[in-house]
PDB file of N, CA and C in Angstrom:
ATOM      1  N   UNK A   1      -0.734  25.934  -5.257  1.00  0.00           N
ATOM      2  CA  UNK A   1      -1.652  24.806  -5.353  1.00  0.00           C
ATOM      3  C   UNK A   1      -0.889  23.567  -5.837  1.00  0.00           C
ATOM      4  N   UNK A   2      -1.512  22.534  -5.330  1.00  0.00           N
ATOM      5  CA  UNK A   2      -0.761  20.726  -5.675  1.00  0.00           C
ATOM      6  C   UNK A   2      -1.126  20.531  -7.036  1.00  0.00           C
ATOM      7  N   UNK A   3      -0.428  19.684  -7.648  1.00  0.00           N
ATOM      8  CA  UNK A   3      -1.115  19.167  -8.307  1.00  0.00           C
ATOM      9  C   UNK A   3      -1.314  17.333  -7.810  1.00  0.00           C
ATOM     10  N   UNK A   4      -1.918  16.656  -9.199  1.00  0.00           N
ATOM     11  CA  UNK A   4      -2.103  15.325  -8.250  1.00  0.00           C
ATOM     12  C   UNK A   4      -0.615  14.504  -8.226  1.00  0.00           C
ATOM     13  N   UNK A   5       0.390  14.640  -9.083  1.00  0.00           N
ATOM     14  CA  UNK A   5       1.363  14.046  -8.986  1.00  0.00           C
ATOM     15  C   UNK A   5       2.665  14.506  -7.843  1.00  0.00           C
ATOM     16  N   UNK A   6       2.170  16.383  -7.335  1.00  0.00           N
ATOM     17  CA  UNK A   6       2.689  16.981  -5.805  1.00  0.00           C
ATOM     18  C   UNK A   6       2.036  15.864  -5.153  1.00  0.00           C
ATOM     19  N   UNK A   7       0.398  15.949  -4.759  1.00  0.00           N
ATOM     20  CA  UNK A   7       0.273  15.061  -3.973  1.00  0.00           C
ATOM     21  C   UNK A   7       0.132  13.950  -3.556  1.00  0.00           C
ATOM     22  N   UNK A   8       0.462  12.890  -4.299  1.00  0.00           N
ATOM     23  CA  UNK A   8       0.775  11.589  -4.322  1.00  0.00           C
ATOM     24  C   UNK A   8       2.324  11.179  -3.748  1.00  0.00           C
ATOM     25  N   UNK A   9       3.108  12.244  -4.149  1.00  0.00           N
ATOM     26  CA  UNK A   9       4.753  12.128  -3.453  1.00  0.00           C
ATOM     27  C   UNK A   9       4.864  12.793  -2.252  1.00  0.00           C
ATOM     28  N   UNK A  10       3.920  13.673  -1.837  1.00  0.00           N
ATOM     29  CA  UNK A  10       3.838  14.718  -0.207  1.00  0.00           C
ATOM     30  C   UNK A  10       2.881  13.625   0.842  1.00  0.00           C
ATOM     31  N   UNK A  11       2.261  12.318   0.362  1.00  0.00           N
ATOM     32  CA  UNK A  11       1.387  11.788   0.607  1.00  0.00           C
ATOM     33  C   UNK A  11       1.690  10.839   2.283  1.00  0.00           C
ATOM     34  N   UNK A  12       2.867  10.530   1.890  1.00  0.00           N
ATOM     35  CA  UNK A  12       3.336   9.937   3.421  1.00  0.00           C
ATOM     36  C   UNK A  12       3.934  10.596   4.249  1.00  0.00           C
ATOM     37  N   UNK A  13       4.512  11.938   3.987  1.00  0.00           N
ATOM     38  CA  UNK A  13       4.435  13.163   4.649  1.00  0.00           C
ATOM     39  C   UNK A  13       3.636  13.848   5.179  1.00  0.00           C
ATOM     40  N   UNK A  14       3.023  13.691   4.483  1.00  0.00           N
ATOM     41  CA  UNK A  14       1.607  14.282   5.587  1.00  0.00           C
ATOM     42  C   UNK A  14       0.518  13.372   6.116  1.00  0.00           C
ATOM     43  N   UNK A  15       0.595  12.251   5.456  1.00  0.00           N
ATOM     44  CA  UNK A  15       0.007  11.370   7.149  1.00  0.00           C
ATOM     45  C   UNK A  15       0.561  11.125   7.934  1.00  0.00           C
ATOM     46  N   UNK A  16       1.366  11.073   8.013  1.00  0.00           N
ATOM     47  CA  UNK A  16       2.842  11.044   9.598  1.00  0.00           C
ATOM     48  C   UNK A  16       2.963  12.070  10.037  1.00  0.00           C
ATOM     49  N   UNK A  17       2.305  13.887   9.638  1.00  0.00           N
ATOM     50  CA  UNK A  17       2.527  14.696  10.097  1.00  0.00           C
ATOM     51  C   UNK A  17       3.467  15.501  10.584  1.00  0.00           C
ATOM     52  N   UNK A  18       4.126  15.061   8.895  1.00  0.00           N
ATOM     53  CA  UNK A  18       5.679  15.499   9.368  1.00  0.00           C
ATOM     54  C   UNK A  18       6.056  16.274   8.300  1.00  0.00           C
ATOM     55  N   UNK A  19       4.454  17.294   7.887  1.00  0.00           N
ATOM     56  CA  UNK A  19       4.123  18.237   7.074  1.00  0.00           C
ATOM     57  C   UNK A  19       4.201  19.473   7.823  1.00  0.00           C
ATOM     58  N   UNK A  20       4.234  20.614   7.155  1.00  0.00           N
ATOM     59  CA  UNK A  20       4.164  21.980   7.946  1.00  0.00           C
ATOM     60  C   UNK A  20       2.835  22.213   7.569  1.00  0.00           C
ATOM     61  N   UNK A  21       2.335  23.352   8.795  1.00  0.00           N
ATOM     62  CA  UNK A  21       0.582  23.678   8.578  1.00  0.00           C
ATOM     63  C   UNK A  21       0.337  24.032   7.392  1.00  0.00           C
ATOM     64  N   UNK A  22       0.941  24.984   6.699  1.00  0.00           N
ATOM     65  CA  UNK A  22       0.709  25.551   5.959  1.00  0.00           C
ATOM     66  C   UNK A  22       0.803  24.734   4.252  1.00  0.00           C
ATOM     67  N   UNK A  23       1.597  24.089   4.354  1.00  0.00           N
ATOM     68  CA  UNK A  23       1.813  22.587   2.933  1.00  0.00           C
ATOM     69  C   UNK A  23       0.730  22.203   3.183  1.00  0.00           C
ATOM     70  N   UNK A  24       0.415  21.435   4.480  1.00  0.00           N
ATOM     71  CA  UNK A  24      -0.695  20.198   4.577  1.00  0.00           C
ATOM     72  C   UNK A  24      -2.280  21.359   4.130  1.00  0.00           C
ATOM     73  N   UNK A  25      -1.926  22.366   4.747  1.00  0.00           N
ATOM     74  CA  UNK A  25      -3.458  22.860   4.634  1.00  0.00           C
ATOM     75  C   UNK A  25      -3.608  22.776   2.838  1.00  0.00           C
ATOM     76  N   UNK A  26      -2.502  23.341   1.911  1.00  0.00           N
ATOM     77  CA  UNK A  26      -2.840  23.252   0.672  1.00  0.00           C
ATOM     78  C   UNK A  26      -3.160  22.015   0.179  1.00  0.00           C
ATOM     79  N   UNK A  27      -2.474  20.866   0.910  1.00  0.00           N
ATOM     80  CA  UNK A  27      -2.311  19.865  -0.313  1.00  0.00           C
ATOM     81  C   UNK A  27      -3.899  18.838   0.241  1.00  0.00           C
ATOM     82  N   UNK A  28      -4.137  19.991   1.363  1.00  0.00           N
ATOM     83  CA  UNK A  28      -5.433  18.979   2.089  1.00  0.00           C
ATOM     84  C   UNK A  28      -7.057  19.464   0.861  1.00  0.00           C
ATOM     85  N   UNK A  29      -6.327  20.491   1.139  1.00  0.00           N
ATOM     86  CA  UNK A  29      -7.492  21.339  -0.246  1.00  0.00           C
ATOM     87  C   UNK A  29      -7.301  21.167  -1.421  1.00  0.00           C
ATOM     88  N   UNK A  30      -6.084  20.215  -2.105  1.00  0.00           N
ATOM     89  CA  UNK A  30      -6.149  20.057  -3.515  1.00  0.00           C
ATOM     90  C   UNK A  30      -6.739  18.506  -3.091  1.00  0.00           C
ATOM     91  N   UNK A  31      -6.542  17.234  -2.077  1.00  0.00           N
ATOM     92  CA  UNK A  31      -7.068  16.436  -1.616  1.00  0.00           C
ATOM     93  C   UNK A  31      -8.538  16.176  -1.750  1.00  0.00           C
ATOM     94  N   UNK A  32      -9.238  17.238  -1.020  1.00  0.00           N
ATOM     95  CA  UNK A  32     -10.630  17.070  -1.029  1.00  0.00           C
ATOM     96  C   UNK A  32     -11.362  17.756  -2.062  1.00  0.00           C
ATOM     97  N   UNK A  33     -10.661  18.168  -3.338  1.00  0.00           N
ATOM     98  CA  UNK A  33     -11.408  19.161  -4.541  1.00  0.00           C
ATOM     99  C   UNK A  33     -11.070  18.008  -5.525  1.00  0.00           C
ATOM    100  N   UNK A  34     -10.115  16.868  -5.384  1.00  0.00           N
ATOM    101  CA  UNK A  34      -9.704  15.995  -6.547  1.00  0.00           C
ATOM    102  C   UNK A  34     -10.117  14.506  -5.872  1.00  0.00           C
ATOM    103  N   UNK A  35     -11.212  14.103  -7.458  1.00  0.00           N
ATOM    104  CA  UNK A  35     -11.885  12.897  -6.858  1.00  0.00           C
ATOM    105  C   UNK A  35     -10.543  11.749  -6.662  1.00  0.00           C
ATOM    106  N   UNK A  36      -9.995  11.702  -8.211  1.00  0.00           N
ATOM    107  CA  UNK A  36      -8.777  10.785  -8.255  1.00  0.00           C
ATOM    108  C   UNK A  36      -8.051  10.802  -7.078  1.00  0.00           C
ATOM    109  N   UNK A  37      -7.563  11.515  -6.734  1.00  0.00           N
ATOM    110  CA  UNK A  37      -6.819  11.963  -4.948  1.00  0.00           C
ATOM    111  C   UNK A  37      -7.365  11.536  -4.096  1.00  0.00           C
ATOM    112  N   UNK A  38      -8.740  11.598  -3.872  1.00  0.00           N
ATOM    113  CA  UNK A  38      -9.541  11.208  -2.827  1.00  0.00           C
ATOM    114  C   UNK A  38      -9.702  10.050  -2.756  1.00  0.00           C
ATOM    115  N   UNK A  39      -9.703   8.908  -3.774  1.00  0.00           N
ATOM    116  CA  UNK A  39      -9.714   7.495  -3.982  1.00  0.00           C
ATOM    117  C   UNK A  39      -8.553   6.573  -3.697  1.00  0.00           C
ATOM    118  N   UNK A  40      -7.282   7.448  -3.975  1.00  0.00           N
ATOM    119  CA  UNK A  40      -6.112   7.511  -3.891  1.00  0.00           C
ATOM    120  C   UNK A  40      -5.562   7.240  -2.412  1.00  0.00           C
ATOM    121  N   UNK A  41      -5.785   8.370  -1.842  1.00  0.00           N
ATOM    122  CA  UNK A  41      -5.862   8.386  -0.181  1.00  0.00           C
ATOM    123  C   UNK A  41      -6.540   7.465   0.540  1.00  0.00           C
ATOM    124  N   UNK A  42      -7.597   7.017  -0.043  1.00  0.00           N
ATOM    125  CA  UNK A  42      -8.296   6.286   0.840  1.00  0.00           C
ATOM    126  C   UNK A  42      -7.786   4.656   0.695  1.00  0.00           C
ATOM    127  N   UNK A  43      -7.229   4.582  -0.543  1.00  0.00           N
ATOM    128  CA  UNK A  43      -6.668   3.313  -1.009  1.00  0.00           C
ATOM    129  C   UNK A  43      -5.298   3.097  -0.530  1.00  0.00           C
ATOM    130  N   UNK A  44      -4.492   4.349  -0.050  1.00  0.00           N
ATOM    131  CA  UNK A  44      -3.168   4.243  -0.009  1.00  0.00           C
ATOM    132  C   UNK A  44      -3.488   3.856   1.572  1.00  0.00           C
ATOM    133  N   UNK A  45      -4.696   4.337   2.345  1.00  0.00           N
ATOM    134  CA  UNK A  45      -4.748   4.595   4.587  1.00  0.00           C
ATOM    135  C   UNK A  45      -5.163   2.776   4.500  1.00  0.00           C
ATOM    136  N   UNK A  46      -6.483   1.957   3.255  1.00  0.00           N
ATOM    137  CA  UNK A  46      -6.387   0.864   3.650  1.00  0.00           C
ATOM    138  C   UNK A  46      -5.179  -0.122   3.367  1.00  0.00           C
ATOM    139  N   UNK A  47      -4.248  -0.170   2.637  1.00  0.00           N
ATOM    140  CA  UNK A  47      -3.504  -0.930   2.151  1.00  0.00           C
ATOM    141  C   UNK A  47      -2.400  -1.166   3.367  1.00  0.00           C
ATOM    142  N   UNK A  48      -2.014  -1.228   4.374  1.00  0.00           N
ATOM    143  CA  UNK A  48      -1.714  -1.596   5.766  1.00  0.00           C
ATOM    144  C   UNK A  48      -2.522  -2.787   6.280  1.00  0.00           C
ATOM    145  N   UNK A  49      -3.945  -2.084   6.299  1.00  0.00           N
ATOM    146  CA  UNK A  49      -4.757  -2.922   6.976  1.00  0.00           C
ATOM    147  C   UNK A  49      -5.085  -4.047   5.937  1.00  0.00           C
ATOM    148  N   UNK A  50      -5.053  -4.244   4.539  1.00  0.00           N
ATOM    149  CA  UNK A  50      -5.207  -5.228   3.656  1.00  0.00           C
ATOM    150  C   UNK A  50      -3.788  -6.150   3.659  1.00  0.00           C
ATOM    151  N   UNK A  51      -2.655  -5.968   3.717  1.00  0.00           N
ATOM    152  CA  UNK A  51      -1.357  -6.546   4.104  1.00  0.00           C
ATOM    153  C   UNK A  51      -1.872  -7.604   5.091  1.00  0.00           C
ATOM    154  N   UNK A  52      -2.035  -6.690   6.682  1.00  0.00           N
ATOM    155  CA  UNK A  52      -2.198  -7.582   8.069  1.00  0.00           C
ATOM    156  C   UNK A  52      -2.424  -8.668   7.931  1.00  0.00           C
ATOM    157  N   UNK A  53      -4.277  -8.098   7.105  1.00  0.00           N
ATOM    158  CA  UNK A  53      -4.945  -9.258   7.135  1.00  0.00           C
ATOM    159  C   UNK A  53      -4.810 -10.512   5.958  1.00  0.00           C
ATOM    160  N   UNK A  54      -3.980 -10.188   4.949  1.00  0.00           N
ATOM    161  CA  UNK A  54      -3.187 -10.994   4.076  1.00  0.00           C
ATOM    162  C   UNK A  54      -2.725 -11.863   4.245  1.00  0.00           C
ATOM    163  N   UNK A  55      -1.437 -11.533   5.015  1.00  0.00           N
ATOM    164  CA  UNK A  55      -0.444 -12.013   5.636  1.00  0.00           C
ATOM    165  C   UNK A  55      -0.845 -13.191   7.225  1.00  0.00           C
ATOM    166  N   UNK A  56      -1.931 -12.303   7.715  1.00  0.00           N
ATOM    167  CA  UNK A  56      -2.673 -13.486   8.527  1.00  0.00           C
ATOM    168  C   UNK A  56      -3.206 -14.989   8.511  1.00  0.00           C
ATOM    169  N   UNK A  57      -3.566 -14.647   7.155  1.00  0.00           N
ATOM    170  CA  UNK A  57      -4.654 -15.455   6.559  1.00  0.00           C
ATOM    171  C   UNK A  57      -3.648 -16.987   6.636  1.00  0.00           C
ATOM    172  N   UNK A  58      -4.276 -17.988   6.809  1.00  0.00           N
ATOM    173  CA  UNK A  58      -3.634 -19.143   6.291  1.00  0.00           C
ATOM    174  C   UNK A  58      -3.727 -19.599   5.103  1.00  0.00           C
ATOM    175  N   UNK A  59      -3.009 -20.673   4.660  1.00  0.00           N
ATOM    176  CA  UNK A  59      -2.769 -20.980   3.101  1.00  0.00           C
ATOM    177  C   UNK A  59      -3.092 -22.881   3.745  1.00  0.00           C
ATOM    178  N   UNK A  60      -3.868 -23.303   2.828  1.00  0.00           N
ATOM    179  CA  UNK A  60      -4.754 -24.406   2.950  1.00  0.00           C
ATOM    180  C   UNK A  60      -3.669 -25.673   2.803  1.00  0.00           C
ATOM    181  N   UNK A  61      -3.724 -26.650   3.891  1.00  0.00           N
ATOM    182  CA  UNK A  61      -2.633 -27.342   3.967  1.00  0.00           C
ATOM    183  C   UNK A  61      -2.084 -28.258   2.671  1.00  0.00           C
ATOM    184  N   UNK A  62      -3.164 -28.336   2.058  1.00  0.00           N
ATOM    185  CA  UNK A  62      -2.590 -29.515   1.006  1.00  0.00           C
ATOM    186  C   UNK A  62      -2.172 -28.374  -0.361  1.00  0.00           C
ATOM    187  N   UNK A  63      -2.326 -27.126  -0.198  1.00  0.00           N
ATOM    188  CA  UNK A  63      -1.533 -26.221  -0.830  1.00  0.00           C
ATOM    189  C   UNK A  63      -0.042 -26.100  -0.939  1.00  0.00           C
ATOM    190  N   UNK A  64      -0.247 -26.198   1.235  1.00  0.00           N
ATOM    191  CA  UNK A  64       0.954 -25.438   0.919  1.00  0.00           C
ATOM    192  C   UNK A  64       1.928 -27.274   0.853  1.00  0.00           C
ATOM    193  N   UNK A  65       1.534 -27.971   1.502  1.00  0.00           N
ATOM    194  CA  UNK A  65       2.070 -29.285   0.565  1.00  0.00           C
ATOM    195  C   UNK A  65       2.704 -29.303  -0.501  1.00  0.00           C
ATOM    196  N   UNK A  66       1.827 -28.884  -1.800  1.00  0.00           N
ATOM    197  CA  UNK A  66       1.962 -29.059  -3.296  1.00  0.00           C
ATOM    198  C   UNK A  66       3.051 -27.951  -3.189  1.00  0.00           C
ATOM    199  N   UNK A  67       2.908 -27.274  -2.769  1.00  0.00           N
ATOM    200  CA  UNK A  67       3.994 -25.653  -3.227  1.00  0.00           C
ATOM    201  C   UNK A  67       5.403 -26.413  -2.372  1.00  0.00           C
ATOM    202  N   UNK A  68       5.236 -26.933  -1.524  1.00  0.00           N
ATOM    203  CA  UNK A  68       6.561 -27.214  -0.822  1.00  0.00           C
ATOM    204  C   UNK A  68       7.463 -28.526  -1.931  1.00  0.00           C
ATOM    205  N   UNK A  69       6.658 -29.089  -1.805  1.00  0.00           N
ATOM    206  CA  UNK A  69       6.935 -30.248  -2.892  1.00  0.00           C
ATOM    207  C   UNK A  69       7.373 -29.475  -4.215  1.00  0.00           C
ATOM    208  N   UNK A  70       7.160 -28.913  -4.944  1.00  0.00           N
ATOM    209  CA  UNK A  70       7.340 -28.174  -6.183  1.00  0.00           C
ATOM    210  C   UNK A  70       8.441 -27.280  -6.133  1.00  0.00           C
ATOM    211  N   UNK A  71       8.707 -26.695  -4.835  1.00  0.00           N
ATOM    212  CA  UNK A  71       9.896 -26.171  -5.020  1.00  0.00           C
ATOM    213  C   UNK A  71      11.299 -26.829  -4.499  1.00  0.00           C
ATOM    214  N   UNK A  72      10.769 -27.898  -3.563  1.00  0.00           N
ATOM    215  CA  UNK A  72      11.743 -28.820  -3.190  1.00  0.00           C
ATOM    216  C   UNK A  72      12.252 -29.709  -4.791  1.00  0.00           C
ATOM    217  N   UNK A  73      11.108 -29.749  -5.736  1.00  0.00           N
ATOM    218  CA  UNK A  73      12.203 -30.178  -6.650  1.00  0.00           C
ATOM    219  C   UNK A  73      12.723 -29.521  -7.741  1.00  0.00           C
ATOM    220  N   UNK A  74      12.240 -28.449  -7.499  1.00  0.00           N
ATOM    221  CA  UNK A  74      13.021 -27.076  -8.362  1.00  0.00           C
ATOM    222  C   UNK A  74      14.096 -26.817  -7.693  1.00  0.00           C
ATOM    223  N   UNK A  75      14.615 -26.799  -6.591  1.00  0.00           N
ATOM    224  CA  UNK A  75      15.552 -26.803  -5.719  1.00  0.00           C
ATOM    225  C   UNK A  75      16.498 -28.091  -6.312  1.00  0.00           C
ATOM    226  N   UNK A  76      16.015 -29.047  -6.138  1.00  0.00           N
ATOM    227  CA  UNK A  76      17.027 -30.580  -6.726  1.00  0.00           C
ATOM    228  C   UNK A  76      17.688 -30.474  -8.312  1.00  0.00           C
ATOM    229  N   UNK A  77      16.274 -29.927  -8.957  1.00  0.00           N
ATOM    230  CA  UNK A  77      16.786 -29.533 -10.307  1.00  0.00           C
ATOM    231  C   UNK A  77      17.841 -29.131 -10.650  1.00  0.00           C
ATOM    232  N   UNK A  78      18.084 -27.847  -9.938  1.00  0.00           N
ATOM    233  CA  UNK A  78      18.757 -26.592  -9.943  1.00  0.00           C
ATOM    234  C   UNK A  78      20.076 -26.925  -9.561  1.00  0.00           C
ATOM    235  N   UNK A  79      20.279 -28.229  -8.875  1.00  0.00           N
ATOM    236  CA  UNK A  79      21.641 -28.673  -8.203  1.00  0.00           C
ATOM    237  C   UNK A  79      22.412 -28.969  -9.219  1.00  0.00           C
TER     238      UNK A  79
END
């Protein structure tokens, strides 16, 4: 049997399926008997799809203005 700190490190191993039947079947059954695990998993399958759409997102022009400006003279500083 897993425990939760087995299955947190077997965790991208066996969603890539690059588990053997017999591992995945255990660590699928310490998975669905452990709530923490189960929250875990489900947080580790969205965090891809929370990146995408992160990374998609735009950053508001007079932001990114101020940020460009601010490091352009942290940059001068630094000379």
């Amino acid at each position: 049997m897993y425990t939760c700190k087995d299955s947190i490190n077997l965790l991208l191993e066996y969603l890539e399926g690059e588990m053997a039947p017999e591992e995945a079947k255990h660590l699928q059954e310490h998975l669905t008997g452990c709530s923490p695990c189960e929250e875990f998993l489900a947080t580790y399958r969205a965090t891809p799809g929370l990146c995408k759409r992160a990374l998609a997102a735009r950053m508001p022009k007079e932001v990114s203005s101020k940020l460009t400006e601010f490091l352009r003279a942290k940059i001068k500083s630094a000379s």
